[in-house]
PDB file of N, CA and C in Angstrom:
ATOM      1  N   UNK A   1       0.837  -1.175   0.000  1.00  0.00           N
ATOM      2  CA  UNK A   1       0.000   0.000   0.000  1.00  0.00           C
ATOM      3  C   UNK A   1       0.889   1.249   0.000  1.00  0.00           C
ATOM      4  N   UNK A   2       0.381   2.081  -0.586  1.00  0.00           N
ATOM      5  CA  UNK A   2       1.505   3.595  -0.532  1.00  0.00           C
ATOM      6  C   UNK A   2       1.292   4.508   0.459  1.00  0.00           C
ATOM      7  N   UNK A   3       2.251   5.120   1.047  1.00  0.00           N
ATOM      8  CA  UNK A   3       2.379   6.310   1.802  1.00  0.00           C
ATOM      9  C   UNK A   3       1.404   7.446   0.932  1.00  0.00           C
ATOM     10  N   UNK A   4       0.455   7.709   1.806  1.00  0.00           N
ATOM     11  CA  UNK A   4      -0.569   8.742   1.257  1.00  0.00           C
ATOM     12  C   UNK A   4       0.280  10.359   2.054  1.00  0.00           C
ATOM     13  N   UNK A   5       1.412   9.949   2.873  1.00  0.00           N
ATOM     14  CA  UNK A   5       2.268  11.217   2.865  1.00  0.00           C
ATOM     15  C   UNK A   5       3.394  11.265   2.003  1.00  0.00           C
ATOM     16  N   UNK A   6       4.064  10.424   1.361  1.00  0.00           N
ATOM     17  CA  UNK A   6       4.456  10.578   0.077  1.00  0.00           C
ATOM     18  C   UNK A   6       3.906  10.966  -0.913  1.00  0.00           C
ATOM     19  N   UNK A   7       5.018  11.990  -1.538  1.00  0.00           N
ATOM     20  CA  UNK A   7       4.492  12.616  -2.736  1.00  0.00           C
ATOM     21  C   UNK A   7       5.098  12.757  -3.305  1.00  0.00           C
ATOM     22  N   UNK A   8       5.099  13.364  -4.803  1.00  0.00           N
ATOM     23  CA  UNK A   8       5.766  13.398  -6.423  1.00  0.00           C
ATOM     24  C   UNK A   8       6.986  13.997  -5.634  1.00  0.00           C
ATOM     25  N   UNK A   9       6.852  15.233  -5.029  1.00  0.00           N
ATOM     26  CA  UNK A   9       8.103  15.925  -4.523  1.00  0.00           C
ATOM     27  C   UNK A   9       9.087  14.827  -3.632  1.00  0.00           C
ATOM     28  N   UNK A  10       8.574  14.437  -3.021  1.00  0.00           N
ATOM     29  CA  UNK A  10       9.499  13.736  -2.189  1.00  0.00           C
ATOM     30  C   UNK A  10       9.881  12.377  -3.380  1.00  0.00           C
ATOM     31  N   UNK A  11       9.422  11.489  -4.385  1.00  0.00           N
ATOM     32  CA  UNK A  11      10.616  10.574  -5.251  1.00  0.00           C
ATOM     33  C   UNK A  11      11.555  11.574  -6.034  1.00  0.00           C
ATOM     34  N   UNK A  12      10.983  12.635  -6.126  1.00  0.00           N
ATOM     35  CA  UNK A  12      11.877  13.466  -7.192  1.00  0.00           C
ATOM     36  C   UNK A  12      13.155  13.944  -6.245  1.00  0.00           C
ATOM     37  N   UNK A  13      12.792  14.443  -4.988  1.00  0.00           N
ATOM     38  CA  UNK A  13      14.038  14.425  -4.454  1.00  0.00           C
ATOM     39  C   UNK A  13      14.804  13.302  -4.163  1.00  0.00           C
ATOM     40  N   UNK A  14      14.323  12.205  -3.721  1.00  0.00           N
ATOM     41  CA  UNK A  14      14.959  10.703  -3.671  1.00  0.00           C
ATOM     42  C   UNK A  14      15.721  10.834  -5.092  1.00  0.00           C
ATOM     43  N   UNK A  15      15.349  11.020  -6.015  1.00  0.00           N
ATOM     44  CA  UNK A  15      16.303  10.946  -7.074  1.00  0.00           C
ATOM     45  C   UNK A  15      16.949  11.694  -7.335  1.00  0.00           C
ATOM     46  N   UNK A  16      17.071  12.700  -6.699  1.00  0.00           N
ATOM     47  CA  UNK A  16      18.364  13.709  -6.932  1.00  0.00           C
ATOM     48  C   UNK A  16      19.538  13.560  -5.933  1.00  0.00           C
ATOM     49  N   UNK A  17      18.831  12.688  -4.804  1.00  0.00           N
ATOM     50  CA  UNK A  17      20.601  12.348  -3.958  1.00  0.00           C
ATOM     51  C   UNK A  17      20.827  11.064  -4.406  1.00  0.00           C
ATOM     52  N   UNK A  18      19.961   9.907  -5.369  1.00  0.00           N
ATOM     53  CA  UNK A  18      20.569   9.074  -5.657  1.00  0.00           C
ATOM     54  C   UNK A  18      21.405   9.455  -7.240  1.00  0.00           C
ATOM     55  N   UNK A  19      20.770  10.558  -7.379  1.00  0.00           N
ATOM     56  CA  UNK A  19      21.910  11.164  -9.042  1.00  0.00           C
ATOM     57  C   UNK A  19      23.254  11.365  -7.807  1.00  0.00           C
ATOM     58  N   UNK A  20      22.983  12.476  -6.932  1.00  0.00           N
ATOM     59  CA  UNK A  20      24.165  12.902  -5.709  1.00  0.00           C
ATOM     60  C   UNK A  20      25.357  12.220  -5.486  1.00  0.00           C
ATOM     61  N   UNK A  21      24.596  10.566  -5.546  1.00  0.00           N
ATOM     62  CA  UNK A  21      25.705   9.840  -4.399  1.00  0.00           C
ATOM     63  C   UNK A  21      26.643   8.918  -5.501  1.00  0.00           C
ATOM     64  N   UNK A  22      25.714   8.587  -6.679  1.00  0.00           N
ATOM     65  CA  UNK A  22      26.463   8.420  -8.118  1.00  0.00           C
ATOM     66  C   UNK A  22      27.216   9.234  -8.403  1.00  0.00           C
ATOM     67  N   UNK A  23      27.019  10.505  -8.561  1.00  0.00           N
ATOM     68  CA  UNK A  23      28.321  11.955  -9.021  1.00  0.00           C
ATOM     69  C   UNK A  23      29.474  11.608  -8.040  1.00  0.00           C
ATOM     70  N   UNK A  24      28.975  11.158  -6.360  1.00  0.00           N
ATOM     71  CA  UNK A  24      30.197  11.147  -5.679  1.00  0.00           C
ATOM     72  C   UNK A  24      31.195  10.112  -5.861  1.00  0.00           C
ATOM     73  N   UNK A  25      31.309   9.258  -6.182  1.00  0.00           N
ATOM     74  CA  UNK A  25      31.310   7.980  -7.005  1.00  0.00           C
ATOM     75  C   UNK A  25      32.169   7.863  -8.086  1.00  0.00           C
ATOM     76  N   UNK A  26      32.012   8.747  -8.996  1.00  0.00           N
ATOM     77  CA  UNK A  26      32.577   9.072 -10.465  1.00  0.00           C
ATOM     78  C   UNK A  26      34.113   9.202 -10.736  1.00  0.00           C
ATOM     79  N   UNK A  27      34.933   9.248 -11.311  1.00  0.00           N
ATOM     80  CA  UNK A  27      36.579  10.121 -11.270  1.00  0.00           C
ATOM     81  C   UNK A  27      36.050  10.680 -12.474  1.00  0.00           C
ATOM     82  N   UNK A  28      35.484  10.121 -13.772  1.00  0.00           N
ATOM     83  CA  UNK A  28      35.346  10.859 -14.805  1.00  0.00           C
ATOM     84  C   UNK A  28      34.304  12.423 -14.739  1.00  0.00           C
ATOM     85  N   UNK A  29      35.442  13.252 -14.501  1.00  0.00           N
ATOM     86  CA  UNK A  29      35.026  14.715 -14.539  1.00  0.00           C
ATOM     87  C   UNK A  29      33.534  15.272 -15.259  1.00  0.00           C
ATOM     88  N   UNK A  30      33.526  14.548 -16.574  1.00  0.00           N
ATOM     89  CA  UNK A  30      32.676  14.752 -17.311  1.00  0.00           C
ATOM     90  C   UNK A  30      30.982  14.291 -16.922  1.00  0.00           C
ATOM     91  N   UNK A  31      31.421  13.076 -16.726  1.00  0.00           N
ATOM     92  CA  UNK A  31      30.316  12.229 -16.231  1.00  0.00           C
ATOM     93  C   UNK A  31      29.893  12.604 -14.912  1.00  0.00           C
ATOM     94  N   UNK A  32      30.563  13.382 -13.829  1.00  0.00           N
ATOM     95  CA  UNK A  32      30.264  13.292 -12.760  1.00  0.00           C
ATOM     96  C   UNK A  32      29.317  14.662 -13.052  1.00  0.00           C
ATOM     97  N   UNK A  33      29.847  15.659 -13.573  1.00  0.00           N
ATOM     98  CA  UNK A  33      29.140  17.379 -13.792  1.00  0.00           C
ATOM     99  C   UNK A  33      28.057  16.580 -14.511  1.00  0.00           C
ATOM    100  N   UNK A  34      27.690  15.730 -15.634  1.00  0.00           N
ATOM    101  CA  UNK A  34      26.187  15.212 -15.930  1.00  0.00           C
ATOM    102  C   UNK A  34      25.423  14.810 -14.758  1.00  0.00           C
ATOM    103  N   UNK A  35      25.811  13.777 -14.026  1.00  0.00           N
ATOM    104  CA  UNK A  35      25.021  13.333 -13.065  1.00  0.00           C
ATOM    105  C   UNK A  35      24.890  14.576 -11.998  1.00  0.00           C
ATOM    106  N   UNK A  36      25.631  15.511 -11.665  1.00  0.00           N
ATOM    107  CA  UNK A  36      25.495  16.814 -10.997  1.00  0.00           C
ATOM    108  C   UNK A  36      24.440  17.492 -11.368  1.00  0.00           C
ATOM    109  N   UNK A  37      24.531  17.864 -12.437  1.00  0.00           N
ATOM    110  CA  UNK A  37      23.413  18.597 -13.115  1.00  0.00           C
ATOM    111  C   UNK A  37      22.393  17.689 -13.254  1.00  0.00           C
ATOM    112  N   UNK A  38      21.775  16.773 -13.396  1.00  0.00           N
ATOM    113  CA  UNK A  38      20.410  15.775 -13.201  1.00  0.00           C
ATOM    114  C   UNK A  38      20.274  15.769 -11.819  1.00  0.00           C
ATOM    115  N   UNK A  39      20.953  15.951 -10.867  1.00  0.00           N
ATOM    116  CA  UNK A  39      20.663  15.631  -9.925  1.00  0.00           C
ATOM    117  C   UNK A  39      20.230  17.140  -9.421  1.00  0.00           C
ATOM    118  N   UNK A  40      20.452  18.325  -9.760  1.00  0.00           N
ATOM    119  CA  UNK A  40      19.991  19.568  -9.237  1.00  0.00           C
ATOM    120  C   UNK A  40      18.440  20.002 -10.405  1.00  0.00           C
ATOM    121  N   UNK A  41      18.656  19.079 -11.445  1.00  0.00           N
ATOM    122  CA  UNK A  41      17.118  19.028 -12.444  1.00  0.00           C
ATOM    123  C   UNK A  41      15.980  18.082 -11.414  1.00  0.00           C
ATOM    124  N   UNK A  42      16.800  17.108 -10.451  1.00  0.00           N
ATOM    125  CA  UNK A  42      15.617  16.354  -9.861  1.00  0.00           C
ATOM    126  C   UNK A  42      14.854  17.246  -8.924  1.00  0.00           C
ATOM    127  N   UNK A  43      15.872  18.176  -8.127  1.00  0.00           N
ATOM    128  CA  UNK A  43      15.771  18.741  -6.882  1.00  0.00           C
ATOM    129  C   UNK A  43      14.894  20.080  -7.482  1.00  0.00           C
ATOM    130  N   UNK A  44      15.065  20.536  -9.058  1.00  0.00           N
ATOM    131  CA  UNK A  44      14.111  21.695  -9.188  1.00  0.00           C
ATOM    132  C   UNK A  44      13.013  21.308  -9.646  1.00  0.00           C
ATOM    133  N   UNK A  45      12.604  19.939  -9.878  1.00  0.00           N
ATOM    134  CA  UNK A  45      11.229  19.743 -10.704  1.00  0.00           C
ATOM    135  C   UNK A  45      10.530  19.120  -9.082  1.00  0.00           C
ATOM    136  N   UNK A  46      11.531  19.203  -7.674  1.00  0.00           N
ATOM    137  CA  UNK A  46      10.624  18.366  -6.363  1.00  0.00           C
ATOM    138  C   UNK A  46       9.936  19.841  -6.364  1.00  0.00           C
ATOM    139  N   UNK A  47      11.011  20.788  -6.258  1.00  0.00           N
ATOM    140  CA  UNK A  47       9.936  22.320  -5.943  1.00  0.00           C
ATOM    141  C   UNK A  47       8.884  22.354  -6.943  1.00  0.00           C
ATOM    142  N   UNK A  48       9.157  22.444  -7.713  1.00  0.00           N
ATOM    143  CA  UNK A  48       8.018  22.504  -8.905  1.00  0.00           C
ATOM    144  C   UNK A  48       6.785  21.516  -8.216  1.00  0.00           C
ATOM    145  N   UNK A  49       6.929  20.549  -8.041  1.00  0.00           N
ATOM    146  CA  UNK A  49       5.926  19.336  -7.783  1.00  0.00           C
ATOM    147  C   UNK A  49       5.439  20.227  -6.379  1.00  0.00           C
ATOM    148  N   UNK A  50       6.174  20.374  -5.161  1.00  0.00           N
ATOM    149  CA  UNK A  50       5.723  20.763  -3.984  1.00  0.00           C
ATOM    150  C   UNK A  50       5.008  22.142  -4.341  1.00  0.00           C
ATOM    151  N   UNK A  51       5.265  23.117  -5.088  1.00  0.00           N
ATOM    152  CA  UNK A  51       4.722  24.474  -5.600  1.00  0.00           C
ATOM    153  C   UNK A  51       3.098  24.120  -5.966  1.00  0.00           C
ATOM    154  N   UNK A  52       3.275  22.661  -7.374  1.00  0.00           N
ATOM    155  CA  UNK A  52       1.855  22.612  -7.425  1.00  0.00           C
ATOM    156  C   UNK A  52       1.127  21.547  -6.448  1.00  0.00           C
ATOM    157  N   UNK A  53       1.862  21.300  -5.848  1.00  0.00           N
ATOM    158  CA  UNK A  53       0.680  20.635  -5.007  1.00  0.00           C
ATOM    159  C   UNK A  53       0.013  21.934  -3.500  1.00  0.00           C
ATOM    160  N   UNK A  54       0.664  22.488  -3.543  1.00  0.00           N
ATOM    161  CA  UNK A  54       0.577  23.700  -2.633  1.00  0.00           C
ATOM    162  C   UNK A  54      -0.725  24.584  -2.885  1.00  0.00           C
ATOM    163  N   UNK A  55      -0.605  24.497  -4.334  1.00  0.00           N
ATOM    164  CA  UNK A  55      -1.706  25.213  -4.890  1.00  0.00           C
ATOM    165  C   UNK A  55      -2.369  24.999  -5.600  1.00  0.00           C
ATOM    166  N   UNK A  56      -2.908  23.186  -5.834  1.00  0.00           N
ATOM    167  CA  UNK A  56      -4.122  22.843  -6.286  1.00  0.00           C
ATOM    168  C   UNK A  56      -5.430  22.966  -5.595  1.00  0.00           C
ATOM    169  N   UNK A  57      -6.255  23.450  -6.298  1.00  0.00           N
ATOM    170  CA  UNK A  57      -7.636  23.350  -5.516  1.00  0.00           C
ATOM    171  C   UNK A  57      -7.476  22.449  -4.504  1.00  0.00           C
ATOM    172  N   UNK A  58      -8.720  22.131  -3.640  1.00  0.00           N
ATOM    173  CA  UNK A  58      -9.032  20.878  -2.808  1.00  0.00           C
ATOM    174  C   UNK A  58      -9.948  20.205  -3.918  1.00  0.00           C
ATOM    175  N   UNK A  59     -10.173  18.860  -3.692  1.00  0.00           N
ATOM    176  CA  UNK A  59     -11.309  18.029  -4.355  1.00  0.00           C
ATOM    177  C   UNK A  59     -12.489  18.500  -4.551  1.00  0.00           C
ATOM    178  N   UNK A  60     -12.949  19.608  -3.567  1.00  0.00           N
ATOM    179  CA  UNK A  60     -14.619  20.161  -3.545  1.00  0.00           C
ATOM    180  C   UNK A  60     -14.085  20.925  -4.223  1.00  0.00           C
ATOM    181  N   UNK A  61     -13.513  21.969  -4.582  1.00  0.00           N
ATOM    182  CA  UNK A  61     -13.500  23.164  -5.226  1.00  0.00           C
ATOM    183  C   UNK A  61     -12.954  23.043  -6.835  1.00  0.00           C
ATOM    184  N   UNK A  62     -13.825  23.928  -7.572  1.00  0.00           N
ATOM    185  CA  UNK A  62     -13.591  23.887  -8.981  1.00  0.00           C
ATOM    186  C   UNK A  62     -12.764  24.945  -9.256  1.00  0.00           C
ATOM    187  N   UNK A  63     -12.103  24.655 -10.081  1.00  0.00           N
ATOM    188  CA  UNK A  63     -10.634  25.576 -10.625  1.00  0.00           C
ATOM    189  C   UNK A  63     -11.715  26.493 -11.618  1.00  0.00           C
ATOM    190  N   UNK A  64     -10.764  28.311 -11.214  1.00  0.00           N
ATOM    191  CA  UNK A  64     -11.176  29.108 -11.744  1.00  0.00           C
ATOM    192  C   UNK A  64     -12.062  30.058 -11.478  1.00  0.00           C
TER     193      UNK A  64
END
């Protein structure tokens, strides 16, 4: 059964310290700044997710 306090924001951040702990991991310079940068794309699409969940209607209320 799923955590009904889990949310989109919280796997999206789970995946930006598991991009994190891969970058730490790396010697190849190149590869590590990719997984760096995916991993700060995970951490801006959790805000994004926490932003809209912040400010969706409730279930009773109609948008607009």
């Amino acid at each position: 059964m799923a955590n009904p306090t889990y949310s989109r924001a919280d796997e999206y951040r789970r995946r930006g310290i598991e991009a994190q702990r891969r970058a730490a991991k790396l010697t190849d310079l190149n590869i590590k700044k990719t997984f760096t940068d995916i991993a700060n794309h995970w951490f801006a699409l959790a805000e994004q997710a926490e932003w809209l969940e912040r400010h969706r209607p409730a279930p009773h209320q109609k948008a607009g």
